[in-house]
Protein backbone atom coordinates (compact mmCIF):
# COMPACT_ATOMS: atom_id res chain seq x y z
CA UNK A 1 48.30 -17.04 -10.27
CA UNK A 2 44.99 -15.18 -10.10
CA UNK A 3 44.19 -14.11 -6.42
CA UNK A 4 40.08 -13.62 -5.97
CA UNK A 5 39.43 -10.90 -3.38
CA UNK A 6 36.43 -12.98 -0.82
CA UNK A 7 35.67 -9.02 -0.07
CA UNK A 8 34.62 -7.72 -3.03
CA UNK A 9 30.64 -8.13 -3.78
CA UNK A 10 30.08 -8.01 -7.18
CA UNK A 11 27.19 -5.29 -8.38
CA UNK A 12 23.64 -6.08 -8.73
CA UNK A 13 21.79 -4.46 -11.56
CA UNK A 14 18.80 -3.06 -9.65
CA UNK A 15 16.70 -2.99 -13.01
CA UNK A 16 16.74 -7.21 -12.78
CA UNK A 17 15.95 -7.20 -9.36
CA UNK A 18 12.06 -8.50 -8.55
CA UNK A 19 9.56 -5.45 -7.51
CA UNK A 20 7.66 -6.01 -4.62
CA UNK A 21 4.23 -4.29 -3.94
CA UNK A 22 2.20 -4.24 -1.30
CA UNK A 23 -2.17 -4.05 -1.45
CA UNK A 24 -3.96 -1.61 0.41
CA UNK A 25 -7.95 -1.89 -0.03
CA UNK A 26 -10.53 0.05 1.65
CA UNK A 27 -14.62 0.31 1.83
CA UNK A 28 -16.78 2.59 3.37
CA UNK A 29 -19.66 1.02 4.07
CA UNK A 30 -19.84 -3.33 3.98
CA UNK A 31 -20.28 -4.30 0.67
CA UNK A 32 -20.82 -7.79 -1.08
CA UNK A 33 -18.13 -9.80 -1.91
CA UNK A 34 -18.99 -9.20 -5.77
CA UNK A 35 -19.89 -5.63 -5.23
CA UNK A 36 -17.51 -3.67 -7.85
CA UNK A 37 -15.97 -1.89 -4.90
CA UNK A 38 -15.47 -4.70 -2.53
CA UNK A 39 -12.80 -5.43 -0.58
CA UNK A 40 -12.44 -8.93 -2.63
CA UNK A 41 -12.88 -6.69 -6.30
CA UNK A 42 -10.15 -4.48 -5.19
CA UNK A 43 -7.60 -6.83 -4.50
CA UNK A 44 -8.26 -8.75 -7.85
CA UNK A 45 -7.80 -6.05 -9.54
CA UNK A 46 -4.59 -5.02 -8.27
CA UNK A 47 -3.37 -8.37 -7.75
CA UNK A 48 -3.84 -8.67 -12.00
CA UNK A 49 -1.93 -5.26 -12.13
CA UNK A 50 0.69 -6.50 -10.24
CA UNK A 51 1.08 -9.85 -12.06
CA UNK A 52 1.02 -7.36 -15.26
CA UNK A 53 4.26 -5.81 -14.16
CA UNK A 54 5.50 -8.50 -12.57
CA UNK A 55 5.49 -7.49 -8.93
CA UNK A 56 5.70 -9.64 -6.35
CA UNK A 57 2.87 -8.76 -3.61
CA UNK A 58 3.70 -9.44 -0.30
CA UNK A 59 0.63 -8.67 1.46
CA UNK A 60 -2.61 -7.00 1.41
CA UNK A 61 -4.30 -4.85 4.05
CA UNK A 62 -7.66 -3.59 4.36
CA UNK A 63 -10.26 -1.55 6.21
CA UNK A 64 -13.56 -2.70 5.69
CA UNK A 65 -16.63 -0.77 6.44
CA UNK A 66 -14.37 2.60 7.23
CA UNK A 67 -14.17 6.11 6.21
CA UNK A 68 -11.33 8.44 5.26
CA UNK A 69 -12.20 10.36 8.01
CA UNK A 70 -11.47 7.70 10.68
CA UNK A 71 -8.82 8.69 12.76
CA UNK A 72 -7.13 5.21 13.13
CA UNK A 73 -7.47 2.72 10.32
CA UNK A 74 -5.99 -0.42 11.24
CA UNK A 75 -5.10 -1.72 7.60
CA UNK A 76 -3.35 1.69 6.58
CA UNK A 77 -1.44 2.01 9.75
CA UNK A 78 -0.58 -1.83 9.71
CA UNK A 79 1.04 -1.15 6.12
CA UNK A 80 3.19 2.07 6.66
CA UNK A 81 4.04 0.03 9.83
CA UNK A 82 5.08 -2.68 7.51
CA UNK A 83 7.05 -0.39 5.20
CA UNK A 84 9.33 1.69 7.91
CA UNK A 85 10.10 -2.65 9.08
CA UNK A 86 10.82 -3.26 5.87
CA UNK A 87 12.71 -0.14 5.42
CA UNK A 88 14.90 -0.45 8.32
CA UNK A 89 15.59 -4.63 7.02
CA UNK A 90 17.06 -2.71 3.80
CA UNK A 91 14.40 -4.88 2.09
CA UNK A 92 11.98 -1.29 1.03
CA UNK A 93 8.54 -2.33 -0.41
CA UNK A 94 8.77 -1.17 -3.57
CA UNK A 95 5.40 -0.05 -4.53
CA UNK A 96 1.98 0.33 -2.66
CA UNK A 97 -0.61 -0.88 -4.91
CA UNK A 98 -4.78 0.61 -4.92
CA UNK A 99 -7.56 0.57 -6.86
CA UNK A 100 -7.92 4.08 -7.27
CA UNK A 101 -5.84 6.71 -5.30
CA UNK A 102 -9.26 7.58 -2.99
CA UNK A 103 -8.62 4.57 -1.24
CA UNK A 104 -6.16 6.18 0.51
CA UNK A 105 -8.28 9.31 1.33
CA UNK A 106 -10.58 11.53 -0.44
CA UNK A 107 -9.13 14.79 0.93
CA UNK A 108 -5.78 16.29 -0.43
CA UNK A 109 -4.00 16.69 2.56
CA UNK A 110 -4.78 13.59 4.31
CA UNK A 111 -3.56 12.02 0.84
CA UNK A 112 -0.44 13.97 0.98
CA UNK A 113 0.52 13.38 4.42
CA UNK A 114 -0.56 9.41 4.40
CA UNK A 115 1.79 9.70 0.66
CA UNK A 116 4.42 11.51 1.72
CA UNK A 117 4.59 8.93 5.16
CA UNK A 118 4.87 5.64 1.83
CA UNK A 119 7.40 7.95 -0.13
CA UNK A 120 9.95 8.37 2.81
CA UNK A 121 10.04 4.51 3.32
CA UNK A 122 11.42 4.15 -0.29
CA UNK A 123 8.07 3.00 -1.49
CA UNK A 124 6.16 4.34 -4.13
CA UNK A 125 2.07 4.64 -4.05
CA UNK A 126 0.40 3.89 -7.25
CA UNK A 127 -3.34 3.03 -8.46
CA UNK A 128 -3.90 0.39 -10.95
CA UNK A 129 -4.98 2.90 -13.60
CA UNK A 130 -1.27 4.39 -14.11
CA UNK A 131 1.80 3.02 -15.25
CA UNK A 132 4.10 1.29 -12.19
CA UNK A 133 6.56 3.28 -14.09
CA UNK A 134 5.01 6.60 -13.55
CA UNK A 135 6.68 9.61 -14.72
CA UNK A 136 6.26 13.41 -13.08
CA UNK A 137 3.14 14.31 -15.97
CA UNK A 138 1.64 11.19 -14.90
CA UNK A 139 1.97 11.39 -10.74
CA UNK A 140 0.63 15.14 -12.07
CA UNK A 141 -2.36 13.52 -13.62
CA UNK A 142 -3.26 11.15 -10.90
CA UNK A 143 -3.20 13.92 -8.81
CA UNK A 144 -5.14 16.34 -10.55
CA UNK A 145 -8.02 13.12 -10.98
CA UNK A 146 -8.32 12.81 -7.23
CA UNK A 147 -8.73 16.67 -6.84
CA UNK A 148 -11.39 16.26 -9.65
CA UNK A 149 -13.00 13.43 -7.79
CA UNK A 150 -13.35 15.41 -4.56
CA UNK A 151 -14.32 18.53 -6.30
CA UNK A 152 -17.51 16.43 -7.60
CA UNK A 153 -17.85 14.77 -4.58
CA UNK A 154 -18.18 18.04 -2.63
CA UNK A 155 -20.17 19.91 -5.65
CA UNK A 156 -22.46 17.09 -5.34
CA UNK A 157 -22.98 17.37 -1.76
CA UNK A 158 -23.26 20.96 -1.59
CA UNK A 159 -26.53 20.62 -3.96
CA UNK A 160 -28.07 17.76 -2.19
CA UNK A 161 -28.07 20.14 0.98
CA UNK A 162 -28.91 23.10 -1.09
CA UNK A 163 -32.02 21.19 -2.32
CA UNK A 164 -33.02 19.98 0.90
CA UNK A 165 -32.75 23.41 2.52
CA UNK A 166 -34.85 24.27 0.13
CA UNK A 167 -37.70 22.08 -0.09
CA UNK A 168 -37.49 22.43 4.11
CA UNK A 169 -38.07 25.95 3.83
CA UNK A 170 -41.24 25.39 1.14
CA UNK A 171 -42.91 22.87 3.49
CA UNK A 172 -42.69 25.02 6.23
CA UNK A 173 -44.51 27.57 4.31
């Protein structure tokens, strides 16, 4: 006579579960809705990235027309919101999806903070450039872009001023 046990639940192979991602877009300034860097153009794209690897998205949040700098962004703090839910329903999102990683923020340790607050709700962050499947070297590399970026950005900046010191100073001469 073969007895089945009602208590024993029989393993799940995480590997076949479905992914799930979430979308988080952001603009600083109001774009068109066929700018490159619209709201609309980032959410294509990672909606096709996600489709690519076969993630289901859940949602999408966004922050039009606001900076890194802003101290409350509705759209980013609506997501981590939705991730420490999710968390706690023992349903973790598994990956946050973006454009490109200065989405999030264009300074380092905003971006680590606001990444470190996605990592602890068993979510990963990734931006539609890398590999869902990213490995340390690559996590490495997308970090080392962003720093890159801001360098530039900041470079840039720094010489605009310079400049306009400068031709101050000769018309005032």
């Amino acid at each position: 006579m073969n007895e089945t046990n009602n208590n024993i639940i029989p393993s799940v192979d995480k590997s076949m579960q479905t992914k799930t991602c979430v979308i988080y877009t952001r603009t600083a300034t109001q774009t068109g809705l066929d700018a490159p860097n619209s709201l609309r153009a980032q959410e294509s794209l990672c909606k096709k990235r996600a489709k690519k690897n076969g993630l289901v998205v859940l949602d999408v949040f966004e922050d039009e027309c606001e900076s890194w700098l802003s101290p409350f962004r509705e759209g980013l703090n609506g997501m981590i919101e939705c991730l420490m839910r999710k968390k706690k329903e023992k349903a973790p999102v598994d990956f946050v999806l973006v454009s490109d990683m200065s989405r999030v923020s264009r300074d380092i340790l905003d971006w680590l903070i606001i990444a470190q607050d996605i990592e602890s709700c068993g979510t990963k962050i990734r931006s539609i450039g890398c590999d869902i499947r990213m490995s340390n070297e690559t996590l490495l590399y997308e970090g080392t872009n962003l720093l890159i970026k801001l360098y530039k950005k900041e470079s840039v900046s720094k010489r605009i001023k310079a400049g306009m010191e400068s031709k101050k100073r000769l018309n005032n001469q």
